[in-house]
C-alpha atoms as a PDB file:
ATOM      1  CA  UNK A   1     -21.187 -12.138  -4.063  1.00  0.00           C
ATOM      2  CA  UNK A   2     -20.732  -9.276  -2.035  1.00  0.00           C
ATOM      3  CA  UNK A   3     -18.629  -6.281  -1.492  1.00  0.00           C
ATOM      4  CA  UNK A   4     -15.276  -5.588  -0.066  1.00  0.00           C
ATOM      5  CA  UNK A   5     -14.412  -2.341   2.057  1.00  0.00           C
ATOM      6  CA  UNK A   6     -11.751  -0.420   1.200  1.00  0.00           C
ATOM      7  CA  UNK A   7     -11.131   1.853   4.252  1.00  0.00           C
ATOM      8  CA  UNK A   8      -9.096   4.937   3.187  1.00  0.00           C
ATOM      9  CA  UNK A   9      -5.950   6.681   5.261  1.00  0.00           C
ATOM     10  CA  UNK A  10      -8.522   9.306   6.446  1.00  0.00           C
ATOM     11  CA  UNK A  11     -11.950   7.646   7.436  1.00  0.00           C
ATOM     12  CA  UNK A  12      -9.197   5.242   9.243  1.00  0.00           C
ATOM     13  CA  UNK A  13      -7.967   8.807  11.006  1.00  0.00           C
ATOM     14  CA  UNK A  14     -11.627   9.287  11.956  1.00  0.00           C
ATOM     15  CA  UNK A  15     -12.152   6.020  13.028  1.00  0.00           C
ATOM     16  CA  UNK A  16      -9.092   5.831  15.437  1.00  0.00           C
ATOM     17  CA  UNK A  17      -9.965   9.435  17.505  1.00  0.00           C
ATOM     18  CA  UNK A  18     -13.360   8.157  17.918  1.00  0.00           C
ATOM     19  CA  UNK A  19     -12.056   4.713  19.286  1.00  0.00           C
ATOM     20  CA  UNK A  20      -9.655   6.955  21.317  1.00  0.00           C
ATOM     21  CA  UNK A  21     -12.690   9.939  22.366  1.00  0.00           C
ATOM     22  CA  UNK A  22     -14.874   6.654  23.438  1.00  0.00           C
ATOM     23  CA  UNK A  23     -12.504   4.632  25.353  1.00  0.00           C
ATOM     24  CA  UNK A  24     -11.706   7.757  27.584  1.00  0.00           C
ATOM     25  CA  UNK A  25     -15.507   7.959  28.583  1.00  0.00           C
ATOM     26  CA  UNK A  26     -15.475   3.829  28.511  1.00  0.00           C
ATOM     27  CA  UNK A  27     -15.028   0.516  27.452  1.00  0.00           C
ATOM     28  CA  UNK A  28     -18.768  -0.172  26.654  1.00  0.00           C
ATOM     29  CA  UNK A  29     -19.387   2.683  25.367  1.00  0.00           C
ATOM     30  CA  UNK A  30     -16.132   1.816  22.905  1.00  0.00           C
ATOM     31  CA  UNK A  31     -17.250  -0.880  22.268  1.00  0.00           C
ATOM     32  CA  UNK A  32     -20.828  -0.017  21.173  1.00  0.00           C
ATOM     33  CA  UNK A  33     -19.714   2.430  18.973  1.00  0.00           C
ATOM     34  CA  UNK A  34     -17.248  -1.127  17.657  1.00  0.00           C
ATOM     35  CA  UNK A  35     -20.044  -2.646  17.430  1.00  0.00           C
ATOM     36  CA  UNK A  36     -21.985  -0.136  15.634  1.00  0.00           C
ATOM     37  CA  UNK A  37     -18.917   0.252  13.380  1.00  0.00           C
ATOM     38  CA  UNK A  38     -18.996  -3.714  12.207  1.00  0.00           C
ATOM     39  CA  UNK A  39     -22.966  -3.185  11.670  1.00  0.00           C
ATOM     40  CA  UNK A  40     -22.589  -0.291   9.069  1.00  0.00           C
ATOM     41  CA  UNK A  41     -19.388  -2.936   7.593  1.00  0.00           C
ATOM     42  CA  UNK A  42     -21.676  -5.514   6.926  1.00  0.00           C
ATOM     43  CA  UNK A  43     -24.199  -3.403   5.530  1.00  0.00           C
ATOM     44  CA  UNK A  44     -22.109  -2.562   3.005  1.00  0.00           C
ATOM     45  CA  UNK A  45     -20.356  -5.652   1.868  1.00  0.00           C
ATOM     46  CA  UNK A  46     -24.341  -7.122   1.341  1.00  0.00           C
ATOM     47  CA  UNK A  47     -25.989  -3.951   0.224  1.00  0.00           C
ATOM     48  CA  UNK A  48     -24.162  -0.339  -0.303  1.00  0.00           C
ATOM     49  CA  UNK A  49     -26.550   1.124  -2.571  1.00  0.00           C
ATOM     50  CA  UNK A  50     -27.378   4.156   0.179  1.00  0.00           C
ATOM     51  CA  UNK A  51     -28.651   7.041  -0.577  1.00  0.00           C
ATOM     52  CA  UNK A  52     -26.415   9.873  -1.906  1.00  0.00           C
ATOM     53  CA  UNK A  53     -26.238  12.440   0.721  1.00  0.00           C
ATOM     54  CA  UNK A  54     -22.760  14.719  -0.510  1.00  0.00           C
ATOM     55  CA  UNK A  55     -22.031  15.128  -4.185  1.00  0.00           C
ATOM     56  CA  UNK A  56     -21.125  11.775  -5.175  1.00  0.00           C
ATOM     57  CA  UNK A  57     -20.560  10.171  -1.976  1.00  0.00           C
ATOM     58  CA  UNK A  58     -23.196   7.825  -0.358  1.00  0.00           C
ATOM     59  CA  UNK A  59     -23.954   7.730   3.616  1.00  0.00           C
ATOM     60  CA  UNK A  60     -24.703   5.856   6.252  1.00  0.00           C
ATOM     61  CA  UNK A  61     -25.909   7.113   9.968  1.00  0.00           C
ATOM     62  CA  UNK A  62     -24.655   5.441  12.964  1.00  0.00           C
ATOM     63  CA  UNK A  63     -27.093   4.935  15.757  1.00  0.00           C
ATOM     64  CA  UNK A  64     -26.819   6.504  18.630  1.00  0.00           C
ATOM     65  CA  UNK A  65     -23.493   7.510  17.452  1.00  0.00           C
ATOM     66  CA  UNK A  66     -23.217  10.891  16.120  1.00  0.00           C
ATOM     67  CA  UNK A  67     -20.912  10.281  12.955  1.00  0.00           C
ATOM     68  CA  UNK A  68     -21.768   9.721   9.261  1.00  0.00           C
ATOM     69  CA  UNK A  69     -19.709   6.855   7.010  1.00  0.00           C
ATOM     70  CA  UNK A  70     -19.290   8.326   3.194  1.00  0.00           C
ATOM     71  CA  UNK A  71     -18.255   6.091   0.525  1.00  0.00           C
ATOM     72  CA  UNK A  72     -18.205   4.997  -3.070  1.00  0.00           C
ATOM     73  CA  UNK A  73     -18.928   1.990  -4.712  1.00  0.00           C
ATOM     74  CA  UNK A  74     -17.493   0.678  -7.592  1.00  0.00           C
ATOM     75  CA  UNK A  75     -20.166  -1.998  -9.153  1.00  0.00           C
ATOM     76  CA  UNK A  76     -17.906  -3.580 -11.749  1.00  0.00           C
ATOM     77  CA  UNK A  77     -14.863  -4.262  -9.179  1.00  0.00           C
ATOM     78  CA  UNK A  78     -18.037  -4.990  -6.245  1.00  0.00           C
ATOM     79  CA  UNK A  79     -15.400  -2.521  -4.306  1.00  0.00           C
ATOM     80  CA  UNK A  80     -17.082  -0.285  -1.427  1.00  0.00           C
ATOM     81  CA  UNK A  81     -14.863   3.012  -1.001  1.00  0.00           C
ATOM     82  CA  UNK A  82     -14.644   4.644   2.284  1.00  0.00           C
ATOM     83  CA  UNK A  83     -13.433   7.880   2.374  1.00  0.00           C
ATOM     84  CA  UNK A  84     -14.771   9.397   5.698  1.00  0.00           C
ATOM     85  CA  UNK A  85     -16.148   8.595   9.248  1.00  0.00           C
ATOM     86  CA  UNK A  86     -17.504  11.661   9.776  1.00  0.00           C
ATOM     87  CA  UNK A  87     -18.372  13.478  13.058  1.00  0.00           C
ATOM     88  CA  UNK A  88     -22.032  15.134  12.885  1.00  0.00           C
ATOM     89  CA  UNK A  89     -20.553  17.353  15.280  1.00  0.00           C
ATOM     90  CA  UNK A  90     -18.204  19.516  12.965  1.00  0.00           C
ATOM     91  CA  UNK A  91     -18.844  21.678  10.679  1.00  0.00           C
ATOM     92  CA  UNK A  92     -20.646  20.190   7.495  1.00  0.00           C
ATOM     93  CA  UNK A  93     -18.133  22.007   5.436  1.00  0.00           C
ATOM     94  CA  UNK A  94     -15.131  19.604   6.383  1.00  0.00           C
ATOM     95  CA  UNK A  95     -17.573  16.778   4.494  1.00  0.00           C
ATOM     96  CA  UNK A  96     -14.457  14.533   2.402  1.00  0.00           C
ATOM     97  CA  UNK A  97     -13.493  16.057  -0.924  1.00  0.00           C
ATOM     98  CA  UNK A  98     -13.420  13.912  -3.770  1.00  0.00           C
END
């Protein structure tokens, strides 16, 4: 069985300016970074075990993208928690708080 994403009100913040940054440059380039979106999704409803990169929060790179995803898992509810779509860009000390 595999894990279900639970997309929290800021990582879906993150996710919506970068939709918005990318569709002003253009659609494919939107739509890549879609595309690259649903690839790090379905990486984490098979496997989320990641490596920890921020205190307790795991990570995943997006490629060529320049943003991070951090999330949680909880094992005994197989829920994947994600709190951030960061941008590699900013300043590492806006990473998500727990």
């Amino acid at each position: 069985m595999g894990y279900n994403l639970v997309i929290l009100n800021r990582a879906q913040e993150e996710i919506d300016q970068a939709y918005e940054y990318y569709s002003e440059i253009s659609y494919s380039v939107m739509k890549s970074f879609d595309e690259q979106l649903e690839l790090a999704y379905q990486s984490l409803e098979i496997n989320p075990f990641f490596q920890f990169r921020y205190k307790n929060l795991r990570a995943i790179p997006f490629k060529p993208f320049p943003y991070i995803l951090f999330f949680t898992i909880d094992e005994e509810e197989k829920l994947v928690y994600i709190y951030s779509v960061f941008n590699t860009n900013q300043d590492p000390q806006k990473y998500p708080n727990l």
